[in-house]
Protein backbone atom coordinates (compact mmCIF):
# COMPACT_ATOMS: atom_id res chain seq x y z
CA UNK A 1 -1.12 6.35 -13.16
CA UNK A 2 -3.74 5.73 -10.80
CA UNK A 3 -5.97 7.90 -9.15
CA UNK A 4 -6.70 6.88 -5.57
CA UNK A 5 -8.42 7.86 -2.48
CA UNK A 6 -8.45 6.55 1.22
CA UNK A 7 -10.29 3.53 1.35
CA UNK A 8 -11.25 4.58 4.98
CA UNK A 9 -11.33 7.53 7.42
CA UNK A 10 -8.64 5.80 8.77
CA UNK A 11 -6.81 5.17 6.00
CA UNK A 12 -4.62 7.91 4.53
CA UNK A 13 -1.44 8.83 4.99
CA UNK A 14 -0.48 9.87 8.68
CA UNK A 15 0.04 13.68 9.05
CA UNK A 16 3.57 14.65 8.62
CA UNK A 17 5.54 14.53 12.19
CA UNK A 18 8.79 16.17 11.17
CA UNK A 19 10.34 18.64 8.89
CA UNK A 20 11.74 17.91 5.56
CA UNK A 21 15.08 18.38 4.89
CA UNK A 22 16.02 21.61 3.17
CA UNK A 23 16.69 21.48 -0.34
CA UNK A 24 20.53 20.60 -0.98
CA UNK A 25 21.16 19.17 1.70
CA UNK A 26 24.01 16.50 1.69
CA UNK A 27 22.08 13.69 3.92
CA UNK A 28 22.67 10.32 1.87
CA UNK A 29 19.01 8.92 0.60
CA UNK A 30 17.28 7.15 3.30
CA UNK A 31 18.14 3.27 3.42
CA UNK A 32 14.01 2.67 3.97
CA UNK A 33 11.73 1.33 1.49
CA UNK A 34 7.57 1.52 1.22
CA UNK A 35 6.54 -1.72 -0.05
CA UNK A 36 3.03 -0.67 -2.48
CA UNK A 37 1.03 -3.84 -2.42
CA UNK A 38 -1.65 -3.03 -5.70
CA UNK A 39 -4.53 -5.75 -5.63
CA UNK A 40 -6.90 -5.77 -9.19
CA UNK A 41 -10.53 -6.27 -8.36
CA UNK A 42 -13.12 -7.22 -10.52
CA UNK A 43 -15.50 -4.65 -9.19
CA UNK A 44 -15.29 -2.04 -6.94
CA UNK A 45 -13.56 -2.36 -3.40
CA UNK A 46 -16.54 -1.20 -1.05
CA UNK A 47 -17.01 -0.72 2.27
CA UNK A 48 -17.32 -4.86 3.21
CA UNK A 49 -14.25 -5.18 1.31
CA UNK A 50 -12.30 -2.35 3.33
CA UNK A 51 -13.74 -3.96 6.76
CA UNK A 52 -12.59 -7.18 5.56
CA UNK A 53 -9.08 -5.77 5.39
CA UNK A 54 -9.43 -4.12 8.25
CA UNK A 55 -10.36 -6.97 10.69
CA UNK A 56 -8.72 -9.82 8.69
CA UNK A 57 -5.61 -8.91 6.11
CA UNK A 58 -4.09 -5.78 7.96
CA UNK A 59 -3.56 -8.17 11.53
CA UNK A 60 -1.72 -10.93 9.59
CA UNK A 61 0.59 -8.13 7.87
CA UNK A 62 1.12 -6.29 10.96
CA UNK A 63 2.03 -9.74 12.25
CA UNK A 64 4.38 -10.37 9.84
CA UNK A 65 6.11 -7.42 9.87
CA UNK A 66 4.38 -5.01 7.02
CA UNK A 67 1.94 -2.63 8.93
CA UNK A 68 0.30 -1.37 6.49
CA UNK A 69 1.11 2.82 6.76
CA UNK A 70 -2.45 3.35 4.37
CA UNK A 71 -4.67 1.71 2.02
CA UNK A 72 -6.50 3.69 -0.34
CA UNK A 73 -9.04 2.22 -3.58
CA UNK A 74 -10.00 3.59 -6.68
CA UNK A 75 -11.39 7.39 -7.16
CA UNK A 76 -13.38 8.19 -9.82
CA UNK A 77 -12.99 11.71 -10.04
CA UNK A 78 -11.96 13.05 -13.14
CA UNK A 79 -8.83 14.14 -13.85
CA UNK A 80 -7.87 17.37 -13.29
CA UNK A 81 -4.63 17.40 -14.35
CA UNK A 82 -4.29 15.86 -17.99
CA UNK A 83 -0.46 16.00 -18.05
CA UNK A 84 -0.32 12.64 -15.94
CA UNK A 85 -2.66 10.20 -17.75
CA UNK A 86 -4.82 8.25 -15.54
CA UNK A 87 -5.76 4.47 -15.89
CA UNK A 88 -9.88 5.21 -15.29
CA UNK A 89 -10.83 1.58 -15.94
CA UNK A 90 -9.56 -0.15 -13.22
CA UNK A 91 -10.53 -1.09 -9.61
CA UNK A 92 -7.73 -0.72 -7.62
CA UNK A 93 -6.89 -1.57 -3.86
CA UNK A 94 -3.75 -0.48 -2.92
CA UNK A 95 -1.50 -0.81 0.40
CA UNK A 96 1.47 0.65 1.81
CA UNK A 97 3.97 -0.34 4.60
CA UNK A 98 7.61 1.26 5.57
CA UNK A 99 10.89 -0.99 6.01
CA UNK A 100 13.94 -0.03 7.30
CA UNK A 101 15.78 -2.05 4.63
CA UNK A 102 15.58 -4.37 2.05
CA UNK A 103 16.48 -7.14 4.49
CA UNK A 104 13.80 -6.05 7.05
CA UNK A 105 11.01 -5.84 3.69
CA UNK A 106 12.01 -9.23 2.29
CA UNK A 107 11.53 -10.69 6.07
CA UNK A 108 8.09 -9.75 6.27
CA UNK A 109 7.02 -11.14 2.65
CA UNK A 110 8.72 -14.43 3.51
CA UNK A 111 6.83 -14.78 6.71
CA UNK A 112 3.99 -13.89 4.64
CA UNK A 113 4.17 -16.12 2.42
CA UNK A 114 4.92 -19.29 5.63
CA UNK A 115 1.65 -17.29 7.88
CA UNK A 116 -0.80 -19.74 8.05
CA UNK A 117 -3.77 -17.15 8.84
CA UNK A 118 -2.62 -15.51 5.44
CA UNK A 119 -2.83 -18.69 3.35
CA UNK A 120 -6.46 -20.45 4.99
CA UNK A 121 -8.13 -16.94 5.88
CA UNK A 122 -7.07 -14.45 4.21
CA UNK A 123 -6.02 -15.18 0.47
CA UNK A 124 -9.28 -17.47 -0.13
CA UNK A 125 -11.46 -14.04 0.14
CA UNK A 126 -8.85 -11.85 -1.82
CA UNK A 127 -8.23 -14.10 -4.33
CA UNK A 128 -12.29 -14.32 -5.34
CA UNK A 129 -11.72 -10.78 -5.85
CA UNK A 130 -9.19 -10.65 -8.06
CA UNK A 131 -9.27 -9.65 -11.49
CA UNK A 132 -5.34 -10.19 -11.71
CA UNK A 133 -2.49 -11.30 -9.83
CA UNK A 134 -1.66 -8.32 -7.13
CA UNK A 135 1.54 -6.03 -8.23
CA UNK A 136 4.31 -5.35 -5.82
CA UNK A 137 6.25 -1.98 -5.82
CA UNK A 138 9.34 -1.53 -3.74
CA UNK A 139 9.60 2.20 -3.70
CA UNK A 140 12.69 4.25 -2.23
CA UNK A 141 11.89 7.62 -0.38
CA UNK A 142 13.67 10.65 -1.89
CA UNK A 143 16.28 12.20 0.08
CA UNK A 144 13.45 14.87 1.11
CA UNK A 145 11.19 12.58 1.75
CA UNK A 146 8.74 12.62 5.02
CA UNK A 147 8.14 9.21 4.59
CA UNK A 148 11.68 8.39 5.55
């Protein structure tokens, strides 16, 4: 487990807007799926780093489909709650964008992957700052979920 922290004052998780659904209720799981991007850094993510993403990498991902919803980094707080483990030795950046389906998520990483802006401006600078390849989650939202 990782323990992370907005990366920005800008970059948490939005505020809820709706309700949740009541526990038990019959509503079939949500067909949406948060793509967690995870990039490994060799050193701390700092604040040139987060301005980097913020002018550079999150307009080519909003362009291609994967707004990012919020990036967080690394927190090095300790752990207050030993029953989850957490990896402390790691710099972490870490991004997260909403898709309405699989089809609509695998769109977005194949334009990715064809953006121009993403291969000549953007992975030259992330890839200097990587300690690994990046790690892709697809995550499904619980039926209760406000991310939905």
């Amino acid at each position: 487990m990782l323990l992370l922290r907005p990366a920005s004052p800008l970059g948490g998780f939005p505020a809820p807007s709706g309700t949740r659904p009541s526990p038990g209720d019959a509503a079939p799981p949500p067909p949406s799926l948060l793509l967690a991007t995870i990039w490994y850094g060799h050193g701390p993510f700092d604040a040139t780093f987060v301005e980097f993403f913020q002018r550079r990498v999150r307009p080519v991902l909003a362009e291609t489909g994967g707004e990012p919803l919020a990036y967080l980094r690394s927190e090095h707080a300790p752990n207050t709650f030993p029953a989850l483990p957490v990896r402390t030795n790691e710099e972490v950046f870490v991004w997260f964008a909403r898709f309405t389906d699989e089809g609509h998520l695998d769109h977005h990483l194949n334009r990715l992957q064809q953006s121009e802006r993403w291969r000549e401006e953007v992975l030259p600078t992330l890839s200097e700052r990587w300690a690994r390849a990046p790690q892709r989650l697809r995550l499904a939202p619980t039926e209760r979920s406000l991310l939905r």
